[in-house]
Protein backbone atom coordinates (compact mmCIF):
# COMPACT_ATOMS: atom_id res chain seq x y z
CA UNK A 1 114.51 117.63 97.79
CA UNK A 2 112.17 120.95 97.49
CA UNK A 3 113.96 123.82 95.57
CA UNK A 4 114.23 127.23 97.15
CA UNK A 5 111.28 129.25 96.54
CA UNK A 6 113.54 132.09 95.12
CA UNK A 7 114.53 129.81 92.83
CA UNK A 8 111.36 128.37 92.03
CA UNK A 9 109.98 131.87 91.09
CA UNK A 10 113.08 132.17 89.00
CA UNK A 11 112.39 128.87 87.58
CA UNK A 12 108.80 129.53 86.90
CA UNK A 13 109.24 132.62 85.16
CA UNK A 14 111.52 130.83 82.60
CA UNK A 15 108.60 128.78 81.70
CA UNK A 16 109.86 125.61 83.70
CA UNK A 17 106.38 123.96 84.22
CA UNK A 18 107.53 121.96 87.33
CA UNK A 19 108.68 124.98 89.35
CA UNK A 20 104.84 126.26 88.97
CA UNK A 21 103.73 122.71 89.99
CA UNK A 22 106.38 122.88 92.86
CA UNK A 23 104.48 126.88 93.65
CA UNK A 24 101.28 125.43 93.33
CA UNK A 25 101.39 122.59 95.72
CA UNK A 26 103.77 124.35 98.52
CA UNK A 27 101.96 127.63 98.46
CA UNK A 28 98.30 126.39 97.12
CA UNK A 29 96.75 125.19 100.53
CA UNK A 30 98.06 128.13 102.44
CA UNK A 31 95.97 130.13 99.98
CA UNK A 32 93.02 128.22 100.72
CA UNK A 33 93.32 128.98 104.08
CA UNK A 34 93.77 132.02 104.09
CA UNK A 35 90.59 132.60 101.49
CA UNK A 36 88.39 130.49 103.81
CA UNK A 37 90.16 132.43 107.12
CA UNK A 38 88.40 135.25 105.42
CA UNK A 39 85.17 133.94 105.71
CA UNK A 40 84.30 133.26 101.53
CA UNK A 41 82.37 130.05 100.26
CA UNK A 42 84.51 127.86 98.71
CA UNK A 43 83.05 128.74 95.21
CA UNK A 44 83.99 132.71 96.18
CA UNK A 45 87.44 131.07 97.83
CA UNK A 46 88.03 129.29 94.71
CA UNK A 47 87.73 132.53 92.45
CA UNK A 48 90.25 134.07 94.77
CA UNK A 49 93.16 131.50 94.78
CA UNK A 50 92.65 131.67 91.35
CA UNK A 51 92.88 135.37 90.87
CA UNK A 52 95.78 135.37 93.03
CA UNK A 53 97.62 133.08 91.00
CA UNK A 54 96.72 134.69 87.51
CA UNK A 55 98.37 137.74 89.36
CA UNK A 56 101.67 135.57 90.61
CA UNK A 57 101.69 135.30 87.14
CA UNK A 58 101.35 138.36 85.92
CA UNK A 59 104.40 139.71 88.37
CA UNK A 60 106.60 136.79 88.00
CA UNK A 61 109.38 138.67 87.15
CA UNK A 62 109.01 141.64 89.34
CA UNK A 63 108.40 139.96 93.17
CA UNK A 64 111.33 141.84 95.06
CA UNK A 65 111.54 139.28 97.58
CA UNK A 66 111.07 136.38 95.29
CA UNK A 67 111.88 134.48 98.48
CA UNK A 68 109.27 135.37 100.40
CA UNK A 69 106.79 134.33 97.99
CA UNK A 70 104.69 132.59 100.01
CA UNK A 71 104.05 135.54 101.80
CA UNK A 72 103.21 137.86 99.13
CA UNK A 73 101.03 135.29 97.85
CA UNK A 74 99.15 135.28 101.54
CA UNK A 75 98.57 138.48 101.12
CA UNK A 76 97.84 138.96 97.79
CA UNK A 77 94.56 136.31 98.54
CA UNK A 78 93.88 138.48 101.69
CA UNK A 79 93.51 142.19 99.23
CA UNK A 80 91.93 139.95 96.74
CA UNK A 81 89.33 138.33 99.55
CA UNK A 82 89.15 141.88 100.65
CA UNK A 83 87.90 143.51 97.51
CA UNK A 84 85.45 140.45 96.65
CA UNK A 85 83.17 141.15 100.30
CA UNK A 86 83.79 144.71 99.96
CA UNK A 87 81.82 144.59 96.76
CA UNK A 88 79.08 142.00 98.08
CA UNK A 89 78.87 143.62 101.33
CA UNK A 90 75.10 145.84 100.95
CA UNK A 91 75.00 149.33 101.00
CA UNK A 92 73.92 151.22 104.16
CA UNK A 93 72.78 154.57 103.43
CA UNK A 94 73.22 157.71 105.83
CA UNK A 95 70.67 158.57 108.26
CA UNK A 96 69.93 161.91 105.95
CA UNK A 97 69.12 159.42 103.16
CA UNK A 98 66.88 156.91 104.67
CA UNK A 99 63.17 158.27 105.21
CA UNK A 100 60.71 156.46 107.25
CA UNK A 101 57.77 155.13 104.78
CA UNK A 102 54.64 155.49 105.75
CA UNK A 103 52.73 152.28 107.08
CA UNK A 104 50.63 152.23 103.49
CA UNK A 105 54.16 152.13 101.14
CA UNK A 106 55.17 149.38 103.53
CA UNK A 107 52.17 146.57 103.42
CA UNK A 108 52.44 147.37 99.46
CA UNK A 109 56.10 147.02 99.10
CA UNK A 110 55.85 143.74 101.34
CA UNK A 111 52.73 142.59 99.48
CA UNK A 112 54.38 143.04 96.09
CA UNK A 113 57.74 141.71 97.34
CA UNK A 114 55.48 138.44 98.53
CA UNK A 115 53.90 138.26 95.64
CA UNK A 116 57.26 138.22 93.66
CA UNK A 117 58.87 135.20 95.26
CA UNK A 118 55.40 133.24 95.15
CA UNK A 119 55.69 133.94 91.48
CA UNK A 120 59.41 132.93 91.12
CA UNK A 121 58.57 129.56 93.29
CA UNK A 122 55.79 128.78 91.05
CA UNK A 123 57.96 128.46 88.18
CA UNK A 124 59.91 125.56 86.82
CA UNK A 125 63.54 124.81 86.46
CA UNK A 126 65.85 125.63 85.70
CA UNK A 127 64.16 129.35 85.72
CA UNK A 128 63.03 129.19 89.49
CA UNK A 129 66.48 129.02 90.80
CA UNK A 130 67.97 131.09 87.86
CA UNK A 131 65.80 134.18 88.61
CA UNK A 132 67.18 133.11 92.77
CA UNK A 133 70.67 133.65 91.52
CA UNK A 134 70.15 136.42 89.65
CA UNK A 135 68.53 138.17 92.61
CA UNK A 136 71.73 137.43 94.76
CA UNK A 137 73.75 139.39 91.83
CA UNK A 138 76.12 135.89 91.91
CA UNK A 139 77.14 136.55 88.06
CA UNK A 140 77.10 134.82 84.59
CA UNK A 141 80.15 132.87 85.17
CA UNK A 142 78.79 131.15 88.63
CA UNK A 143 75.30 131.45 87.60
CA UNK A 144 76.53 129.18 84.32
CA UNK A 145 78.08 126.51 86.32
CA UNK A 146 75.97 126.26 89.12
CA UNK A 147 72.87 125.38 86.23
CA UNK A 148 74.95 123.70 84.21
CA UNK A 149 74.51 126.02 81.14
CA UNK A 150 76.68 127.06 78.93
CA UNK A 151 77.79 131.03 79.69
CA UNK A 152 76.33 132.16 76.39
CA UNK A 153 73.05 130.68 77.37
CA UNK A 154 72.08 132.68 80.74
CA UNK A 155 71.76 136.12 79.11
CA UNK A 156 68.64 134.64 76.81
CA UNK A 157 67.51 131.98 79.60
CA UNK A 158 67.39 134.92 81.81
CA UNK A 159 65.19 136.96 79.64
CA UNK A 160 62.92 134.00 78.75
CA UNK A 161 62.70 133.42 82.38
CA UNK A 162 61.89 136.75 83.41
CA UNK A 163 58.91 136.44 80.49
CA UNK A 164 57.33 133.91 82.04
CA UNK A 165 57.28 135.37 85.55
CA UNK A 166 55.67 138.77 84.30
CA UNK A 167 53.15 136.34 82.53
CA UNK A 168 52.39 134.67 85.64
CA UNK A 169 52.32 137.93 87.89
CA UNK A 170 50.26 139.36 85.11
CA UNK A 171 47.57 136.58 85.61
CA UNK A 172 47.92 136.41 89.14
CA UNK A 173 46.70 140.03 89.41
CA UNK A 174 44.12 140.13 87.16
CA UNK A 175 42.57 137.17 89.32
CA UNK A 176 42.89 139.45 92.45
């Protein structure tokens, strides 16, 4: 018979480890849901359930509605889906900002921009698709498990990485 989830906050809070289990498998593919409903990857809607219930955690004892947590837990994914594309979405700059660059700037930027990523595929792994994920801002801690390094590792990978593409640029230009 499934426990009130009133009770089952109540329970939870007291430390009783099968009222969280109880939370976690009532309330834990709702969350999913609602993370994917909000259009994140899994790895983004992962970080997000997770978040949400490190805060369930963190409030345990002061949900007003303990009842309704289900709810509050809905929504707490939703704010925390929220905040996560807010802060990936790009930046658009106001009209007054943006200038119009002259033809010239343009075929540089794109030629050095081409240039770049010819560079970056030229290398070998696990620095090609590092230097990919690090252009995509995706973080250590994803960055880490999606190489399979451990997360003190990517800082000095990174740099060694980024040493051998300016060594390869470097040549590549002076053969232009």
């Amino acid at each position: 018979m499934q426990r009130d989830p009133a009770e089952l906050v109540h329970a939870a809070a007291e430390g009783d480890r099968s009222a969280w289990e109880e939370l976690e498998s009532r309330f834990g593919p709702l969350m999913w849901a609602v993370a994917r409903a909000c259009g994140l990857s899994p790895a983004d809607a992962a970080d997000v359930v997770q978040g949400s219930w490190l805060r369930l955690l963190q409030h345990l004892d002061g949900i007003k509605d303990p009842a309704g947590v289900g709810g509050w837990l809905a929504t707490t994914v939703r704010r925390e889906a929220l905040l996560l594309l807010r802060k990936d979405r790009p930046r658009v700059l106001s009209p007054e900002v943006v200038e119009d660059p002259d033809p010239a700037t343009a075929v540089l930027e794109t030629d050095g921009r081409q240039l770049l990523w010819k560079s970056v595929s030229a290398l070998h792994e696990p620095c090609r698709t590092l230097l990919q994920l690090v252009a995509i801002d995706l973080g250590t801690r994803q960055t880490a498990m999606r190489l399979g390094l451990p997360m003190g590792s990517v800082g000095p990978t990174r740099a060694r990485c980024l040493e051998r593409l300016r060594t390869l640029i470097s040549a590549q230009e002076t053969a232009r």
